[in-house]
C-alpha atoms as a PDB file:
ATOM      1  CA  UNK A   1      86.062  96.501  88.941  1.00  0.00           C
ATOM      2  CA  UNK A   2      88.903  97.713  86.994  1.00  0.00           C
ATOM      3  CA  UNK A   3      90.450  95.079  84.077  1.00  0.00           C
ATOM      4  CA  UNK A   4      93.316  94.958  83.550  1.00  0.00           C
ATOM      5  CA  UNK A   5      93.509  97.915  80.661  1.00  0.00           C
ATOM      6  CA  UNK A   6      91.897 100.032  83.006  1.00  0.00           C
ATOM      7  CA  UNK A   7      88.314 100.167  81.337  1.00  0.00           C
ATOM      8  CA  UNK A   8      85.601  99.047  84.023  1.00  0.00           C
ATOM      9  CA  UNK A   9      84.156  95.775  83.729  1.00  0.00           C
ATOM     10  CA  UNK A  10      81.280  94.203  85.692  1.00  0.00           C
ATOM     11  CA  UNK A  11      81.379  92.250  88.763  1.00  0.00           C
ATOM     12  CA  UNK A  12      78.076  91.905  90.626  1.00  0.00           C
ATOM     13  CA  UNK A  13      76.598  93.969  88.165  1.00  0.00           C
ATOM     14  CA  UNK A  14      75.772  92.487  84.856  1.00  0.00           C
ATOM     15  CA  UNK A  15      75.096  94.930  82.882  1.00  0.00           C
ATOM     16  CA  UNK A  16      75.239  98.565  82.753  1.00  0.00           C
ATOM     17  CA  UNK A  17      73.500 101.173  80.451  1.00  0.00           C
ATOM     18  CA  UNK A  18      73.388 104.663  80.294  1.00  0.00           C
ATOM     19  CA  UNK A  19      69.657 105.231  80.198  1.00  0.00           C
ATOM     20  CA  UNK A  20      70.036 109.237  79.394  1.00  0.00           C
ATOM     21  CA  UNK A  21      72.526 112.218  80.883  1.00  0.00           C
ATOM     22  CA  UNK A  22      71.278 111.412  84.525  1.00  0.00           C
ATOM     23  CA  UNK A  23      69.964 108.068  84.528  1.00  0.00           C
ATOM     24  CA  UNK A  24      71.699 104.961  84.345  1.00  0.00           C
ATOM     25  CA  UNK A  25      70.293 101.295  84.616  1.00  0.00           C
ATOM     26  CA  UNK A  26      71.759  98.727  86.365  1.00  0.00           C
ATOM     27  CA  UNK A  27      71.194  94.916  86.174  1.00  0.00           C
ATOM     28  CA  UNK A  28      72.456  92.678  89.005  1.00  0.00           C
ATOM     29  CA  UNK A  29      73.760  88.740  88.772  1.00  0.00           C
ATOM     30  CA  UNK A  30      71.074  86.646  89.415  1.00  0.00           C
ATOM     31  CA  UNK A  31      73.067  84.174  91.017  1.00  0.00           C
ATOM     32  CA  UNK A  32      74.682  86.219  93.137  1.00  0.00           C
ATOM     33  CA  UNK A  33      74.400  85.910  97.451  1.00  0.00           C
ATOM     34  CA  UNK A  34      75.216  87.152 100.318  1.00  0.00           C
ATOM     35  CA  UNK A  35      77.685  84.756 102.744  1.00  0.00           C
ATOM     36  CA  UNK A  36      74.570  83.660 104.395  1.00  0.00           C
ATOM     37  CA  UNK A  37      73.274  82.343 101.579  1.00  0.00           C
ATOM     38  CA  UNK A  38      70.559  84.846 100.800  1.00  0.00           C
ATOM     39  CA  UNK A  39      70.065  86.437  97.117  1.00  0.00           C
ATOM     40  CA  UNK A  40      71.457  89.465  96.751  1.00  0.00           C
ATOM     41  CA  UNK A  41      68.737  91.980  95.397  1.00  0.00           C
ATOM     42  CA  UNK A  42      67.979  95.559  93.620  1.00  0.00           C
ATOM     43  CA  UNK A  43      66.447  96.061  96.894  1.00  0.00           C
ATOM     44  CA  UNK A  44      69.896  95.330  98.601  1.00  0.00           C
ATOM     45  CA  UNK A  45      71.616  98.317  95.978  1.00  0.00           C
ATOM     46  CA  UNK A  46      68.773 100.676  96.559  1.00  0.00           C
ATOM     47  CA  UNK A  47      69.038 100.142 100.511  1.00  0.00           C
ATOM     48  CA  UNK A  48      73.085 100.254 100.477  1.00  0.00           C
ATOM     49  CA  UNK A  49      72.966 103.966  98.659  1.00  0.00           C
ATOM     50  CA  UNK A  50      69.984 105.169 100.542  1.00  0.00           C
ATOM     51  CA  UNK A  51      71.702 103.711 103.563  1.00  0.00           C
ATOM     52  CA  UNK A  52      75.373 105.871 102.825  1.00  0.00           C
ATOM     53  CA  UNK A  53      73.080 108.778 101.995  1.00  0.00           C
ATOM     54  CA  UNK A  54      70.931 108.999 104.910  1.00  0.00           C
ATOM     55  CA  UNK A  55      73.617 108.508 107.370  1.00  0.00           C
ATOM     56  CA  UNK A  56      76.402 110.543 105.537  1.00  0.00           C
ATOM     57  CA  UNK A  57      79.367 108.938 105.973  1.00  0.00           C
ATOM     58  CA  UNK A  58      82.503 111.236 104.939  1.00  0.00           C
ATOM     59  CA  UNK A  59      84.128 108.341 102.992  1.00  0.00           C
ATOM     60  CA  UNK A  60      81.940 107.381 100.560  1.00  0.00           C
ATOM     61  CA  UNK A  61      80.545 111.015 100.576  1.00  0.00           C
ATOM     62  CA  UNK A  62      82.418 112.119  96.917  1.00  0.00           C
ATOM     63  CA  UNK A  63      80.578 109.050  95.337  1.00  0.00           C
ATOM     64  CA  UNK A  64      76.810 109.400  96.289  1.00  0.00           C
ATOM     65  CA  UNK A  65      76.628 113.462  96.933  1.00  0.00           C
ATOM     66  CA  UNK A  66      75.851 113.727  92.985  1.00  0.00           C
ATOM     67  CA  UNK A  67      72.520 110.700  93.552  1.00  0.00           C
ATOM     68  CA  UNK A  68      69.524 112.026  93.554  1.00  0.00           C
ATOM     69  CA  UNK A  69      67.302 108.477  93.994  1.00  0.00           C
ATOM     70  CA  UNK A  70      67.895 105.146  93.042  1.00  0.00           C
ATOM     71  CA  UNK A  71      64.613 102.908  91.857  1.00  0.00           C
ATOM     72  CA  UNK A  72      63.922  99.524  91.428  1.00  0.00           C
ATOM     73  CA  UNK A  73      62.541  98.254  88.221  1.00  0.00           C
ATOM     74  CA  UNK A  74      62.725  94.411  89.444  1.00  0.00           C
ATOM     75  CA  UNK A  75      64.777  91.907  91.568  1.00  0.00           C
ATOM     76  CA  UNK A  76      67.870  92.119  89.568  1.00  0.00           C
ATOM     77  CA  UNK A  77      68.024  95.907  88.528  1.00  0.00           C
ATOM     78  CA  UNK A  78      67.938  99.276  89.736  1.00  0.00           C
ATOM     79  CA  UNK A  79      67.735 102.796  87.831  1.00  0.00           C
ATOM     80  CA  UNK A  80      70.161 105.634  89.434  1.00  0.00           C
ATOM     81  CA  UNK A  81      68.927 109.566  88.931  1.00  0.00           C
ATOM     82  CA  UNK A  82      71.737 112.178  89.057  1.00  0.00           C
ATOM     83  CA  UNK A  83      71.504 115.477  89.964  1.00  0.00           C
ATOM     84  CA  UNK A  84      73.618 116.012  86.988  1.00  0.00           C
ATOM     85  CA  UNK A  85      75.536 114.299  84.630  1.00  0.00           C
ATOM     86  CA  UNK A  86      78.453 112.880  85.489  1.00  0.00           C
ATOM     87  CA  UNK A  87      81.115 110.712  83.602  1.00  0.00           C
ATOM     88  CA  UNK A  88      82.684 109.342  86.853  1.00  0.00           C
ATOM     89  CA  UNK A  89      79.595 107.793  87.985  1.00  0.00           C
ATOM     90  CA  UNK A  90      80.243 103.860  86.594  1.00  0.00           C
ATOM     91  CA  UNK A  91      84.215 104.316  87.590  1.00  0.00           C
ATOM     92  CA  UNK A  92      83.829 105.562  90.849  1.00  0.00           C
ATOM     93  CA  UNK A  93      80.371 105.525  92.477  1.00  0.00           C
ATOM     94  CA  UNK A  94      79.643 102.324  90.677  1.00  0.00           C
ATOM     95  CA  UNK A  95      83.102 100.923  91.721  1.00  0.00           C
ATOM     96  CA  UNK A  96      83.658 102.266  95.144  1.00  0.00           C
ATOM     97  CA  UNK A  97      80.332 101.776  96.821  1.00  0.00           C
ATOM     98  CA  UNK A  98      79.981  98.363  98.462  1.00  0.00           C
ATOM     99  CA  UNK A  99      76.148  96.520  98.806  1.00  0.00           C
ATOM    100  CA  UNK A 100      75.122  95.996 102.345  1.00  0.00           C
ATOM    101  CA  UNK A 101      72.638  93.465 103.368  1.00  0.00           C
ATOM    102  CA  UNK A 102      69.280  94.679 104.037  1.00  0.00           C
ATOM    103  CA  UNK A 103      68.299  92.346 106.142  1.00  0.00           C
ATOM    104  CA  UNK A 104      71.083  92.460 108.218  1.00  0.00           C
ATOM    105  CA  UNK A 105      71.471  96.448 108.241  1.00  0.00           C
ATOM    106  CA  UNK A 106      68.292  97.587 107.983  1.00  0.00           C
ATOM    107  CA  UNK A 107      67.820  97.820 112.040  1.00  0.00           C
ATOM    108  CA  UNK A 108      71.044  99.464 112.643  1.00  0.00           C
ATOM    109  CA  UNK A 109      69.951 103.153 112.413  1.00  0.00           C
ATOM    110  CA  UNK A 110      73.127 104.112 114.145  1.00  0.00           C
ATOM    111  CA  UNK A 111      76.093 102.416 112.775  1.00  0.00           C
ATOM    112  CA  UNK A 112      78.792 104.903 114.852  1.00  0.00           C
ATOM    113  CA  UNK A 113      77.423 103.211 117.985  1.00  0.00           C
ATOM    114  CA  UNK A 114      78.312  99.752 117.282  1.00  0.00           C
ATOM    115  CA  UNK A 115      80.965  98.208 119.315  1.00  0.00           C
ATOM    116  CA  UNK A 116      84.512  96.930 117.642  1.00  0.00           C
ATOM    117  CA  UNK A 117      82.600  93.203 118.272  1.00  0.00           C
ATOM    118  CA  UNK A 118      79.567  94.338 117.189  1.00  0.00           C
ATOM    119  CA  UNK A 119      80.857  95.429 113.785  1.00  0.00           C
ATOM    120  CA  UNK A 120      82.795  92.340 112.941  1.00  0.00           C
ATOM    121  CA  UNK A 121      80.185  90.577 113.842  1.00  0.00           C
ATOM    122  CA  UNK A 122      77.795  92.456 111.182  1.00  0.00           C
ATOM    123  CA  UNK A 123      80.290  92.541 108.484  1.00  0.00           C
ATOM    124  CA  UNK A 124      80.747  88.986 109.140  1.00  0.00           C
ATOM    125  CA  UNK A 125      78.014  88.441 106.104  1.00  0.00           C
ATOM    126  CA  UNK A 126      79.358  90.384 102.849  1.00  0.00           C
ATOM    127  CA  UNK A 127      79.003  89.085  99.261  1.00  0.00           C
ATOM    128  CA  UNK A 128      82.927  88.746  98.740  1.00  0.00           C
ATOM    129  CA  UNK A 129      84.478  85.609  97.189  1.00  0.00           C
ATOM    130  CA  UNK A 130      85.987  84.925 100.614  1.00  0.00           C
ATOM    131  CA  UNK A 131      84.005  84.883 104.111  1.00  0.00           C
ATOM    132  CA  UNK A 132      84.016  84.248 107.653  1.00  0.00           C
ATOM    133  CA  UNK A 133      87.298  86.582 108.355  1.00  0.00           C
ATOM    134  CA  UNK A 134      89.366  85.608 111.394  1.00  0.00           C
ATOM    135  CA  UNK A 135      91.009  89.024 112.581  1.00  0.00           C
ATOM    136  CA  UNK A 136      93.996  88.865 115.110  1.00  0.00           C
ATOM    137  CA  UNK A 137      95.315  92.231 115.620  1.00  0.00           C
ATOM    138  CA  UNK A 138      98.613  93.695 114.513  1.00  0.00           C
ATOM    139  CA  UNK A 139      99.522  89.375 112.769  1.00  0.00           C
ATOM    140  CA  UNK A 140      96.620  88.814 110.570  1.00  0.00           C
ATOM    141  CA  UNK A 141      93.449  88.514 109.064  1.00  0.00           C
ATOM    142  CA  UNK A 142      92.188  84.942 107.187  1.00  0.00           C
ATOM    143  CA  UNK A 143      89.395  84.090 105.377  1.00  0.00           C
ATOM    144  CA  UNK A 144      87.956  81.018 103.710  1.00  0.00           C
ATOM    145  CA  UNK A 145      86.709  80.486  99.886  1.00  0.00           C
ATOM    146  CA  UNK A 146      82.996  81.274  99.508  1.00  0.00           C
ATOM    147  CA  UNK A 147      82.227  78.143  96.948  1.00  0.00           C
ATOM    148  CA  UNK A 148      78.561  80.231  96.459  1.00  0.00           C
ATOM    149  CA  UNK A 149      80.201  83.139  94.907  1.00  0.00           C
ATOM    150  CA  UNK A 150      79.297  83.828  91.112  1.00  0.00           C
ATOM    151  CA  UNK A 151      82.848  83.787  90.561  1.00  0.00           C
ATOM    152  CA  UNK A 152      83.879  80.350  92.257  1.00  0.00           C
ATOM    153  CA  UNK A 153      84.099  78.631  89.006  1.00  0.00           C
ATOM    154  CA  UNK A 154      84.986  81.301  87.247  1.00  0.00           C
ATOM    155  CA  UNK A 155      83.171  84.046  84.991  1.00  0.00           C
ATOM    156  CA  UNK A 156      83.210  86.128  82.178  1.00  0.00           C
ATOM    157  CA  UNK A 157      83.174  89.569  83.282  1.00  0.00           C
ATOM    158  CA  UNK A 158      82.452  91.887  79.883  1.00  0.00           C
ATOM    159  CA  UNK A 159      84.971  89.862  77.693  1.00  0.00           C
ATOM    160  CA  UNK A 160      87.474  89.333  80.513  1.00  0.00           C
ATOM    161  CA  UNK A 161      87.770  85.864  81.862  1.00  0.00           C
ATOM    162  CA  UNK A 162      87.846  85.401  85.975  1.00  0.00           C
ATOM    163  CA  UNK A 163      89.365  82.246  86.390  1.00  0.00           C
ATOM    164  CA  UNK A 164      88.257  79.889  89.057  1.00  0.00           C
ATOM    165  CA  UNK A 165      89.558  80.406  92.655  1.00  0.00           C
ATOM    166  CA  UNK A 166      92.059  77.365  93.189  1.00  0.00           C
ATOM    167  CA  UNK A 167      92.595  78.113  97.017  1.00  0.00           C
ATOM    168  CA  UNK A 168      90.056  77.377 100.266  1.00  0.00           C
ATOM    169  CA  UNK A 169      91.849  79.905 102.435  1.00  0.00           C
ATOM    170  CA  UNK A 170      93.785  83.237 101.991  1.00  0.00           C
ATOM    171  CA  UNK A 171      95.722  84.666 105.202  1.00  0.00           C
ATOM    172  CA  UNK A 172      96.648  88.550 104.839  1.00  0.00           C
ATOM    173  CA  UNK A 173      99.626  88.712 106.752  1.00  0.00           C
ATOM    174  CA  UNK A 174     100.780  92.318 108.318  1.00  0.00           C
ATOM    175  CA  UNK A 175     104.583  93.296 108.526  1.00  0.00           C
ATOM    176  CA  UNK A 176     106.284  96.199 110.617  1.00  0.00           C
ATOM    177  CA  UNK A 177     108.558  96.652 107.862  1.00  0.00           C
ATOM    178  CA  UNK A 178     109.532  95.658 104.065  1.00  0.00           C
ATOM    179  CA  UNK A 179     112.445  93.820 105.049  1.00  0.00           C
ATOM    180  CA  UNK A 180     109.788  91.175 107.152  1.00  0.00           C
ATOM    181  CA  UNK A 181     107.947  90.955 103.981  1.00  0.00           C
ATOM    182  CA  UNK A 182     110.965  90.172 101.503  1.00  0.00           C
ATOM    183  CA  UNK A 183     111.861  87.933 104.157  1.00  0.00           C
ATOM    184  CA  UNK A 184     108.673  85.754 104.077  1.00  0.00           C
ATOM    185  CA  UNK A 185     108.921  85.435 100.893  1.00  0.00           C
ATOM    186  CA  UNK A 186     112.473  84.059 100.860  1.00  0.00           C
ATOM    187  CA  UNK A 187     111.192  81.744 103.644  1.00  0.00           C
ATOM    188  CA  UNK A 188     107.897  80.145 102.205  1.00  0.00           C
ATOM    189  CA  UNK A 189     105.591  82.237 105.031  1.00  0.00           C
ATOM    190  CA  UNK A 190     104.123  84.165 102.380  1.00  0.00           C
ATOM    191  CA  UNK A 191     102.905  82.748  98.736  1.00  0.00           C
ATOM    192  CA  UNK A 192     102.984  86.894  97.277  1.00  0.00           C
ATOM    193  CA  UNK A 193     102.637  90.521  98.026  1.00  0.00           C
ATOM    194  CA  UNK A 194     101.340  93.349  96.316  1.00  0.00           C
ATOM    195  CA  UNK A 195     102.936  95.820  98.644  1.00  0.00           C
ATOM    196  CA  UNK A 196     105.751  98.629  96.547  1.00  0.00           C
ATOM    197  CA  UNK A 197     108.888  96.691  96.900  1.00  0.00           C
ATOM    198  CA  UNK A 198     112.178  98.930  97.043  1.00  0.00           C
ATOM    199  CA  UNK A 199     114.609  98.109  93.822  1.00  0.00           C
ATOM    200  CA  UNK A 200     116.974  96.486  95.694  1.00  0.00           C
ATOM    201  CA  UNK A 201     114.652  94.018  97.120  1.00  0.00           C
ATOM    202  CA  UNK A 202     113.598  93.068  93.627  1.00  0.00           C
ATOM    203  CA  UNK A 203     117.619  92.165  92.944  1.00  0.00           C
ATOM    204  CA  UNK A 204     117.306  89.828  96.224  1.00  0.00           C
ATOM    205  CA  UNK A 205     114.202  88.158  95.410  1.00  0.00           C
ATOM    206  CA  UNK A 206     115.296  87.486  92.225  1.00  0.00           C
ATOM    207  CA  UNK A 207     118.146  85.106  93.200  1.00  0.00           C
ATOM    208  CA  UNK A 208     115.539  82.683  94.394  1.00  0.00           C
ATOM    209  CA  UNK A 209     114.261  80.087  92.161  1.00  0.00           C
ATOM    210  CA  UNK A 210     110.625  79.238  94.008  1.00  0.00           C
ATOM    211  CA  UNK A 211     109.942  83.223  93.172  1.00  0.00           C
ATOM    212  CA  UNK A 212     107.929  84.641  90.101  1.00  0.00           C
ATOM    213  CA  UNK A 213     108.550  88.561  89.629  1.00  0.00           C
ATOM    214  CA  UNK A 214     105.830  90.224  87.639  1.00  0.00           C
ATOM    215  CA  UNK A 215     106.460  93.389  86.602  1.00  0.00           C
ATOM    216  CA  UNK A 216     104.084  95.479  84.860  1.00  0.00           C
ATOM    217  CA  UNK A 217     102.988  99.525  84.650  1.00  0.00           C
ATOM    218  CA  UNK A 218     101.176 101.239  87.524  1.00  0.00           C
ATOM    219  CA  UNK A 219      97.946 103.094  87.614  1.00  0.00           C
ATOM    220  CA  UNK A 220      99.162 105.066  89.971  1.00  0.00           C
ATOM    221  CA  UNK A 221     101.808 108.199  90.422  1.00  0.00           C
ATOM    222  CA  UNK A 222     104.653 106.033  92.222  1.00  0.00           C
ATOM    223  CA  UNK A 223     106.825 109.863  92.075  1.00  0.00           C
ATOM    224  CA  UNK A 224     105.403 112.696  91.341  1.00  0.00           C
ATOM    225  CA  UNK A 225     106.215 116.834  92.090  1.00  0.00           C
ATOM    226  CA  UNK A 226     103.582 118.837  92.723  1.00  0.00           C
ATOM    227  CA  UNK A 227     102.953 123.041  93.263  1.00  0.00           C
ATOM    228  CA  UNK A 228     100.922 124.604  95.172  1.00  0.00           C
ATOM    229  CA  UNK A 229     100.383 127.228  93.044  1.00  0.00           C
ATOM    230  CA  UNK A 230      99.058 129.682  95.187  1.00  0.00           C
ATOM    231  CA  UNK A 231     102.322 130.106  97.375  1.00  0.00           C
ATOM    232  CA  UNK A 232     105.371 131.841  95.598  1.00  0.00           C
ATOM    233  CA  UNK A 233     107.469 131.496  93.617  1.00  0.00           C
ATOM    234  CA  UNK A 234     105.285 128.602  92.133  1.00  0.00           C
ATOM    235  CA  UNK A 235     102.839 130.941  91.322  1.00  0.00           C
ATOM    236  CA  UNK A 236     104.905 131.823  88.327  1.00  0.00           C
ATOM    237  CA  UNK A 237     104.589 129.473  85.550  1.00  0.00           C
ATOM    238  CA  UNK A 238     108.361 130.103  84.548  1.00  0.00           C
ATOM    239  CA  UNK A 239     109.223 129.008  87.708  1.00  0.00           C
ATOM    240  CA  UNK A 240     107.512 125.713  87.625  1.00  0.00           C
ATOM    241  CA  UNK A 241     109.326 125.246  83.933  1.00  0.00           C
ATOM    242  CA  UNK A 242     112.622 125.591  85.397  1.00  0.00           C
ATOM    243  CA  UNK A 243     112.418 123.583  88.239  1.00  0.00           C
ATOM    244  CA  UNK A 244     110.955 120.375  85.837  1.00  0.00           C
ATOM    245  CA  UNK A 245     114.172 120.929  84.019  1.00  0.00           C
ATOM    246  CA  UNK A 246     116.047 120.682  87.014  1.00  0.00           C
ATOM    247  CA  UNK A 247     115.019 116.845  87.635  1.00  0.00           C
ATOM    248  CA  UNK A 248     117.322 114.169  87.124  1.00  0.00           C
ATOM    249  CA  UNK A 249     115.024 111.563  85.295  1.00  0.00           C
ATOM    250  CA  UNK A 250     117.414 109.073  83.522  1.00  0.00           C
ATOM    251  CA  UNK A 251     119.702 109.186  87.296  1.00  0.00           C
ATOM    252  CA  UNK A 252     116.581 108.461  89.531  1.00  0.00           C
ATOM    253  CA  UNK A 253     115.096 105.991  87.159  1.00  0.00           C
ATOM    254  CA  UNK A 254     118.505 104.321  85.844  1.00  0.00           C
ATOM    255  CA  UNK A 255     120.569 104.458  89.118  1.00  0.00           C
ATOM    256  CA  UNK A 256     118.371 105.511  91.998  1.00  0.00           C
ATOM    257  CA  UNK A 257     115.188 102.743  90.330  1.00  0.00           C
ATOM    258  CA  UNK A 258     117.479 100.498  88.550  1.00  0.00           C
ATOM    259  CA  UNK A 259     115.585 100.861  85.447  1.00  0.00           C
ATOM    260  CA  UNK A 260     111.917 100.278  87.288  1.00  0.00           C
ATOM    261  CA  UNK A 261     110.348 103.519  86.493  1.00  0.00           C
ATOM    262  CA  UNK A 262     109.045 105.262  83.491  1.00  0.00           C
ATOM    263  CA  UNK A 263     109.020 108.695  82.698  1.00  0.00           C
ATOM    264  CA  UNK A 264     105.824 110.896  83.095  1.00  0.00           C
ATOM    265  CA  UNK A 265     104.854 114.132  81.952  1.00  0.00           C
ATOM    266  CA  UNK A 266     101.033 114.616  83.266  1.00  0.00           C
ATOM    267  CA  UNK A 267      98.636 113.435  86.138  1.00  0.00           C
ATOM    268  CA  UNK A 268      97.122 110.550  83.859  1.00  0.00           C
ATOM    269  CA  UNK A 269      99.412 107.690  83.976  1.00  0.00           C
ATOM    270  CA  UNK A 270     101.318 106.812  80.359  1.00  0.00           C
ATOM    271  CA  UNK A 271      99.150 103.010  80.703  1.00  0.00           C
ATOM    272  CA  UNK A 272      95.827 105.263  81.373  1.00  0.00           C
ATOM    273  CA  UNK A 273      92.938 105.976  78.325  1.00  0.00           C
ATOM    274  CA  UNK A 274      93.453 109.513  79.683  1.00  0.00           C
ATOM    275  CA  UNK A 275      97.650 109.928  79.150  1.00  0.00           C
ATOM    276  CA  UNK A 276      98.183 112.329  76.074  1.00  0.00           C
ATOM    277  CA  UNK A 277     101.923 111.532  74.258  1.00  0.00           C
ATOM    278  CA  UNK A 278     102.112 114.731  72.821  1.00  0.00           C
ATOM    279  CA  UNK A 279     101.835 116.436  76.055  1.00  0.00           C
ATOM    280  CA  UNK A 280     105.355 118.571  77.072  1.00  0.00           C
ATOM    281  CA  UNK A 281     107.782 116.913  78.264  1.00  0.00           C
ATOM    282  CA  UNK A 282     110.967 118.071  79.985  1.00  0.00           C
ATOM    283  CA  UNK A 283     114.380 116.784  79.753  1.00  0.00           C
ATOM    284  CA  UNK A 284     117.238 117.410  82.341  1.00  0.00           C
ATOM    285  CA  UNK A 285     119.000 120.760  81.864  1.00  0.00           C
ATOM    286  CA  UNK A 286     120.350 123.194  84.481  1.00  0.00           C
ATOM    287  CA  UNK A 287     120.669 125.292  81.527  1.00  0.00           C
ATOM    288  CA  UNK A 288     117.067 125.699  80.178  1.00  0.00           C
ATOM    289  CA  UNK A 289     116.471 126.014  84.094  1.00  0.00           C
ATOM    290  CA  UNK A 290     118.565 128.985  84.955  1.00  0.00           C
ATOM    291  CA  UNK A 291     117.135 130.704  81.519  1.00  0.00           C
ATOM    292  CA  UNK A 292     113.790 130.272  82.661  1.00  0.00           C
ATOM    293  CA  UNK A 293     114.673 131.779  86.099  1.00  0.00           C
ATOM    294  CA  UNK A 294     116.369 134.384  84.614  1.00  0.00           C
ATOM    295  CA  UNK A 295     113.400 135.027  82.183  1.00  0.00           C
ATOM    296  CA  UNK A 296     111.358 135.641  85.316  1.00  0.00           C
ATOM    297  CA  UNK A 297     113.477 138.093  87.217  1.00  0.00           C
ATOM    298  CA  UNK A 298     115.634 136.288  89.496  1.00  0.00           C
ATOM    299  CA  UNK A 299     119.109 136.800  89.671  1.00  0.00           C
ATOM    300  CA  UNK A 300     122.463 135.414  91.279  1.00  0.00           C
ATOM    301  CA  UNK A 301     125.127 136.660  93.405  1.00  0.00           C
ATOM    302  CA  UNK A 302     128.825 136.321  93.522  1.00  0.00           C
ATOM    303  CA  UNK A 303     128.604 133.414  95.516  1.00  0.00           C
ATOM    304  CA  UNK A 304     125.956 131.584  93.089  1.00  0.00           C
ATOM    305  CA  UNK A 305     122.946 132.059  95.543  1.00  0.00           C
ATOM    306  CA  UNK A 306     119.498 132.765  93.769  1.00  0.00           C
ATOM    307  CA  UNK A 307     117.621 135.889  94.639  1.00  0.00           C
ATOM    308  CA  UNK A 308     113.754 136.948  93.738  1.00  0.00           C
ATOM    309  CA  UNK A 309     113.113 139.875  91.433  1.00  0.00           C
ATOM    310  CA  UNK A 310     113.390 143.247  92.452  1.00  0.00           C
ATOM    311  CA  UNK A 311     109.896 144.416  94.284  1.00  0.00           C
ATOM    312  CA  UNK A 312     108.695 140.796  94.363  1.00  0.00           C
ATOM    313  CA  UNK A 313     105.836 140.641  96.504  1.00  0.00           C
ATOM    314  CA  UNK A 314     105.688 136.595  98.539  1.00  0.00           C
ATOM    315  CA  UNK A 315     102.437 135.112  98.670  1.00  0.00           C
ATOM    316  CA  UNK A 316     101.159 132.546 101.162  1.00  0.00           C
ATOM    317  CA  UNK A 317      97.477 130.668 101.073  1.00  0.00           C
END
């Protein structure tokens, strides 16, 4: 899992520890199960990744193509071998990857042939912190507190503190539209949401007493331009240049946002380990823009439309 500065934390594992370039050790909860009540084991890791491996499935493909083998040392840990090192592995392999049952998988040597019932019926027995999910299709899906999980009573997960679960049942509710959602909020039919809320709706919601609004900064690229660089004209660098200082930030952030939005410069988020402050940043300015295009070779007509350089040659991937 991901806490909540980003930096993974542990979750069913208990420990991990980089062994050497391409080996890392992993030790498991010891109190951990399975909804059915069974332990969950190193053998249940080693089977899950062998399991994804052998039967190649495209999703989880980016996060076990770089495994060579996984061993077990003992009931609660397993050793991973890389084919070569990799600084992703505990972020994204590690994190993505979910742990099958062995005893309930192990006979299924083709999982593409399973019936819609058969599969919910299989992944009626996970390890989450809620089981036994009721699925009614296009209205919801509900589950009911697992009081066996590790994390029931809450847990220390590498310095950060789980707190217990205080509910028996959580419903995930599905809307056609965010104007359902804001309105079963305003109604009582839903206790939260985690789904992008438009500005506006944030002004409505916050009229209402009985709601909370927590506001905090993304992981994630809400907004974000992007070139394929291998088309023109954003093959040219002064091209890309001119167009960033062609945005409107402070207008889509202040007016078209309402002030919900930040700034950002580069991929990494400005919350991420990864964001660099001194990176360039670009301010709005048709000015600097039509130098820059000008710089490159493009000119204007009498009636203001933009023309490519003389002899340009268009590319297309």
């Amino acid at each position: 899992r991901l806490g909540p500065d980003g930096k993974p934390v542990p979750w069913l594992a208990e420990s991990v520890a980089v062994v050497s370039p391409t080996s890392v050790d992993v030790k498991i909860r010891s109190n951990a199960k399975f909804h059915d009540g069974k332990p969950i084991t190193a053998e249940d890791v080693k089977f899950s990744f062998d399991y994804y491996i052998a039967n190649n499935f495209a999703y989880f493909r980016p996060y076990f193509r770089n495994i060579d083998r996984v061993e077990v040392i003992n009931s609660t840990a397993v050793r991973f071998y890389l084919k070569s090192p990799d600084a992703s592995f505990v972020t994204n392999s590690l994190y993505m990857i979910p742990i099958l049952p062995k005893h309930v998988w192990e006979n299924i040597k083709d999982p593409g042939a399973l019936s819609e019932d058969q599969l919910a019926q299989v992944l009626k027995v996970g390890s989450g912190p809620f089981r036994n999910p009721v699925w009614v299709r296009k209205e919801y899906i509900s589950m009911e507190v697992f009081p066996d999980h590790f994390a029931y009573k809450g847990v220390d997960a590498g310095g950060f503190k789980v707190p217990s679960i205080k509910v028996s049942r959580i419903t995930i509710r599905i809307y056609g539209d965010l104007e359902g959602v804001v309105n079963a909020l305003i109604t009582g039919q839903a206790d939260a949401t985690a789904v992008g809320l438009l500005p506006g709706h944030i002004d409505v919601l916050s009229k209402y007493d009985h709601i909370s609004i927590i506001k905090g900064r993304s992981f994630a690229l809400n907004a974000d331009l992007m070139f394929n660089v291998r088309r023109s004209p954003f093959d040219l660098k002064l091209v890309r240049q001119a167009l960033l200082y062609a945005v409107p930030y402070d207008h889509i952030i202040n007016v078209i946002l309402k002030g919900y939005g930040e700034k950002g410069y580069i991929i990494a988020p400005i919350n991420s380990f990864w964001h660099n402050p001194n990176a360039l940043s670009y301010t709005y300015n048709l000015t600097k823009a039509r130098e820059l295009l000008a710089m490159a070779g493009f000119t204007w007509d009498a009636s203001g439309k933009i023309h490519y350089p003389a002899n340009y040659t268009v590319k297309r991937d």
